[in-house]
N, C-alpha and C. Protein backbone atom coordinates (compact mmCIF):
# COMPACT_ATOMS: atom_id res chain seq x y z
N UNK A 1 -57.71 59.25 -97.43
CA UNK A 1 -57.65 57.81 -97.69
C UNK A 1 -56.39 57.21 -97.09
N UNK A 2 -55.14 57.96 -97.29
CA UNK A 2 -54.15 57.34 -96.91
C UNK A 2 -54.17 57.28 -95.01
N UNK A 3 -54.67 58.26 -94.52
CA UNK A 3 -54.71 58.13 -92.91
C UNK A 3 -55.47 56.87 -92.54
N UNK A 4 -56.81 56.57 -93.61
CA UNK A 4 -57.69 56.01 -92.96
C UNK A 4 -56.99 54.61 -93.27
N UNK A 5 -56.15 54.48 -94.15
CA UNK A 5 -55.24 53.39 -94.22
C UNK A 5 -54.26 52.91 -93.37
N UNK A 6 -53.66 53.97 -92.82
CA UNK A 6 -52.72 54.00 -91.68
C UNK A 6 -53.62 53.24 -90.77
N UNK A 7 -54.43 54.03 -90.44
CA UNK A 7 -55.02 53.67 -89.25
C UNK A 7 -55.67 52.22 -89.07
N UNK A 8 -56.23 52.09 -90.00
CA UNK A 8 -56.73 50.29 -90.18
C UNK A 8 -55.28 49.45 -90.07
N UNK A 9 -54.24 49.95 -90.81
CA UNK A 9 -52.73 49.17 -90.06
C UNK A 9 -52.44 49.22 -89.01
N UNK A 10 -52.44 49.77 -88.29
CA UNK A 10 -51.81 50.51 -86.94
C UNK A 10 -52.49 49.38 -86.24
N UNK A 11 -53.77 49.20 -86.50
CA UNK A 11 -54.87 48.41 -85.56
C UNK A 11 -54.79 46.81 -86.41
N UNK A 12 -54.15 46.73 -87.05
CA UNK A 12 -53.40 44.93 -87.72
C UNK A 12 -52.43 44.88 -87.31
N UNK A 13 -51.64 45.55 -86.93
CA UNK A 13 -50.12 45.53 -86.51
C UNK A 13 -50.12 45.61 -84.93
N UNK A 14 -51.39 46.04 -84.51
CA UNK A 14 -50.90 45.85 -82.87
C UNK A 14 -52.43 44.49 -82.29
N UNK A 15 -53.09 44.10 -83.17
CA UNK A 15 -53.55 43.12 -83.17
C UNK A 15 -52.57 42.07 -82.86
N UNK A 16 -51.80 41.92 -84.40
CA UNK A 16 -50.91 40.65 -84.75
C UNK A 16 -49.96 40.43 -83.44
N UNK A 17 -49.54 42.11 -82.82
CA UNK A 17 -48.08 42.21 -81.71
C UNK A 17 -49.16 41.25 -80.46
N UNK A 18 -50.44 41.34 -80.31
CA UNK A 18 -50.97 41.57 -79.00
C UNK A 18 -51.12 39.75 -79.16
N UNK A 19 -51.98 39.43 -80.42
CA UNK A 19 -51.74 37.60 -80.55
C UNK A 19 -50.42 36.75 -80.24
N UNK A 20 -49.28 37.39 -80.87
CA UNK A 20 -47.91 37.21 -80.54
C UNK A 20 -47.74 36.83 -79.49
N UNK A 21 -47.99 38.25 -78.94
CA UNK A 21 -47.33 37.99 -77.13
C UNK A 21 -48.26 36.97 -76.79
N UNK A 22 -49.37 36.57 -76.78
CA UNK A 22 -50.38 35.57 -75.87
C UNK A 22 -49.76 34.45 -76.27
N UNK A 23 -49.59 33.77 -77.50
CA UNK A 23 -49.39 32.84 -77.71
C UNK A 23 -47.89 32.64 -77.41
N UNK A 24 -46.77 33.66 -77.36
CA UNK A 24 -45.77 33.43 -76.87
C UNK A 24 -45.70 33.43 -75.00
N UNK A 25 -46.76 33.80 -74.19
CA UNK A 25 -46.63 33.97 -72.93
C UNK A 25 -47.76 32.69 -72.78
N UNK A 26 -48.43 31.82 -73.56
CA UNK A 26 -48.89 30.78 -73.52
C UNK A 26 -47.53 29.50 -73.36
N UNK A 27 -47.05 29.93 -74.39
CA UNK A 27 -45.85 28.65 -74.69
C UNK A 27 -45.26 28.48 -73.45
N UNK A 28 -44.66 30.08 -73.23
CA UNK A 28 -44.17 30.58 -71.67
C UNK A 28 -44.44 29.51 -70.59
N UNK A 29 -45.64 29.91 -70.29
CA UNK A 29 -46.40 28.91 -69.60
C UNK A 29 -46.06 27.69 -69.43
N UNK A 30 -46.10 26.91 -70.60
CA UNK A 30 -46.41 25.50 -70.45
C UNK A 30 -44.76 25.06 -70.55
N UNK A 31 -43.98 25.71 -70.73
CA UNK A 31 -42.04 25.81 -70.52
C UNK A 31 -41.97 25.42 -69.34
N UNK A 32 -42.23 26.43 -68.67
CA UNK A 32 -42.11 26.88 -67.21
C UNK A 32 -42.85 25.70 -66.29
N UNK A 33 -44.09 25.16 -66.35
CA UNK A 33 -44.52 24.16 -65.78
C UNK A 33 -43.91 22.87 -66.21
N UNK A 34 -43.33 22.63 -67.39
CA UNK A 34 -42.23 22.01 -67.73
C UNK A 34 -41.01 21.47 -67.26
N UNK A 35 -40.47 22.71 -67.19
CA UNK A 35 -39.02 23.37 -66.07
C UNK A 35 -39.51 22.62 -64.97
N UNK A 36 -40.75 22.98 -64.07
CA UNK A 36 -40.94 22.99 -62.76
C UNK A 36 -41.12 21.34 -62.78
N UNK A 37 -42.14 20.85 -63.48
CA UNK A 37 -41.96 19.46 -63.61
C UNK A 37 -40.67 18.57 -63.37
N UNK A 38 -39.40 18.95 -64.42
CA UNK A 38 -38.29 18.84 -64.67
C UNK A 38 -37.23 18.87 -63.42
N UNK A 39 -37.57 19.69 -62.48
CA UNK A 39 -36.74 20.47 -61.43
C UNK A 39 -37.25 19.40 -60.57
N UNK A 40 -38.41 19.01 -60.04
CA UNK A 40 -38.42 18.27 -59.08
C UNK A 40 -37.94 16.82 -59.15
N UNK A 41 -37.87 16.09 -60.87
CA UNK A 41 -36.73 15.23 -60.95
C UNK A 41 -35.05 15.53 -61.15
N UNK A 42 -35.25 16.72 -60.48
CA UNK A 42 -33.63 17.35 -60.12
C UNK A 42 -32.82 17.07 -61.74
N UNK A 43 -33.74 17.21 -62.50
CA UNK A 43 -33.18 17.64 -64.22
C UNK A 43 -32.87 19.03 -64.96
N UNK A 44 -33.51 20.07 -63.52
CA UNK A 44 -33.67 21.41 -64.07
C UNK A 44 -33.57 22.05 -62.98
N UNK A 45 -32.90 23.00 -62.33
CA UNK A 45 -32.66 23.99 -60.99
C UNK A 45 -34.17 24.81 -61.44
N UNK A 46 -34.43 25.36 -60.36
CA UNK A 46 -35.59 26.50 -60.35
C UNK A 46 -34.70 27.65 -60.39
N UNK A 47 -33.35 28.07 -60.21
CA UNK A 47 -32.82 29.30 -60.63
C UNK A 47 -32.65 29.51 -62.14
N UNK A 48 -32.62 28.51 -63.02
CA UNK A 48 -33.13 28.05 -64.51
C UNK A 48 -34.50 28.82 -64.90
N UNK A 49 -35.14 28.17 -63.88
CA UNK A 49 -36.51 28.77 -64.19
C UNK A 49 -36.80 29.88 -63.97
N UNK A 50 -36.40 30.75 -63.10
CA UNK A 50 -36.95 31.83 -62.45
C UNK A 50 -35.66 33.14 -63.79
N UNK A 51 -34.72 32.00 -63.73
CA UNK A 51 -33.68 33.38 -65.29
C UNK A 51 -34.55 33.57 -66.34
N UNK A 52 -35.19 32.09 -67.15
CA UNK A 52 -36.24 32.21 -68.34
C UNK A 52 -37.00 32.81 -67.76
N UNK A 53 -37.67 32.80 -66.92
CA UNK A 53 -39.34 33.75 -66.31
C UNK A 53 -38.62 35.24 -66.35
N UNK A 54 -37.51 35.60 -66.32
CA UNK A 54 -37.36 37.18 -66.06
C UNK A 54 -36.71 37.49 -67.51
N UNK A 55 -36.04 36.82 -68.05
CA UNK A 55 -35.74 37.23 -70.11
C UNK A 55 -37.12 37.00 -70.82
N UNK A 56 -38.00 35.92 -70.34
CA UNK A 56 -39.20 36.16 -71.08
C UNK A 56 -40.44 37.55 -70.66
N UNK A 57 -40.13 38.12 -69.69
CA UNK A 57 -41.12 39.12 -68.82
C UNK A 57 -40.17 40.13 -69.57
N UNK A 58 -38.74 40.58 -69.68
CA UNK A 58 -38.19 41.53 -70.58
C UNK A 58 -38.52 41.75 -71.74
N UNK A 59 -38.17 40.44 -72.29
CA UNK A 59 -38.90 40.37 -73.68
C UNK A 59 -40.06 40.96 -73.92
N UNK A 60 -40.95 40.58 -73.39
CA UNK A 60 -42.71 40.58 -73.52
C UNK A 60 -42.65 42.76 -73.61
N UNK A 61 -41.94 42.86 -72.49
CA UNK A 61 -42.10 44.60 -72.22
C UNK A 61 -41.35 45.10 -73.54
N UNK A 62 -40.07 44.57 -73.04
CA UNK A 62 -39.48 45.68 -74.61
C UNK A 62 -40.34 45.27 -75.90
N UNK A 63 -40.99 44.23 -76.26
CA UNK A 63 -41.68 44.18 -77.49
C UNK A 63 -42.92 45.10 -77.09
N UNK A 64 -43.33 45.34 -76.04
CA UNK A 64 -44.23 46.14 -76.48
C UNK A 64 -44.11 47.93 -76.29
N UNK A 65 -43.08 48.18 -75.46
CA UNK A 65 -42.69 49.56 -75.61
C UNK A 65 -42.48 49.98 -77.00
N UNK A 66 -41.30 48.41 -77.61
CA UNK A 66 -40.52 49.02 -79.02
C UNK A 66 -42.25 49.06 -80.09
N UNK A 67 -43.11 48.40 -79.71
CA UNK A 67 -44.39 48.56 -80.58
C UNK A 67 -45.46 49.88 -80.50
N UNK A 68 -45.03 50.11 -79.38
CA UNK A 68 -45.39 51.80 -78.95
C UNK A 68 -44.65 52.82 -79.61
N UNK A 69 -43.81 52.52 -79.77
CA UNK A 69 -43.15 53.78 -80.47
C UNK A 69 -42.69 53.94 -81.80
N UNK A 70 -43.13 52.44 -82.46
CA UNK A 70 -43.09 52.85 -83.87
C UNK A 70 -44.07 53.40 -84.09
């Protein structure tokens, strides 16, 4: 009972990680076209943009390695 418990968690917990990331690489998204919007009224550099596009692509990995190995 207790495995089959684990296991129905394991599969809520990497559900919840996998909704996370979409809706956080959604937001991502619409930042970033934002930014880019922003940049061509010279309110925002694209080296701005392209730093958030590479801490959010880190992010996204280490959350899911560190979700692999718990």
């Amino acid at each position: 009972a207790f495995r089959y418990f684990l296991s129905r968690y394991g599969v809520v917990i990497n559900l919840v990680c996998f909704y996370t990331c979409a809706v956080m690489y959604i937001l991502f998204l619409f930042m970033f076209c934002m930014c880019h919007k922003l940049s061509k009224m010279n309110k925002c550099s694209k080296k701005t943009c392209s730093k958030t596009f590479l801490v959010w692509i880190t992010n996204i990995y280490y959350e899911l390695i560190v979700s692999r190995h718990m």
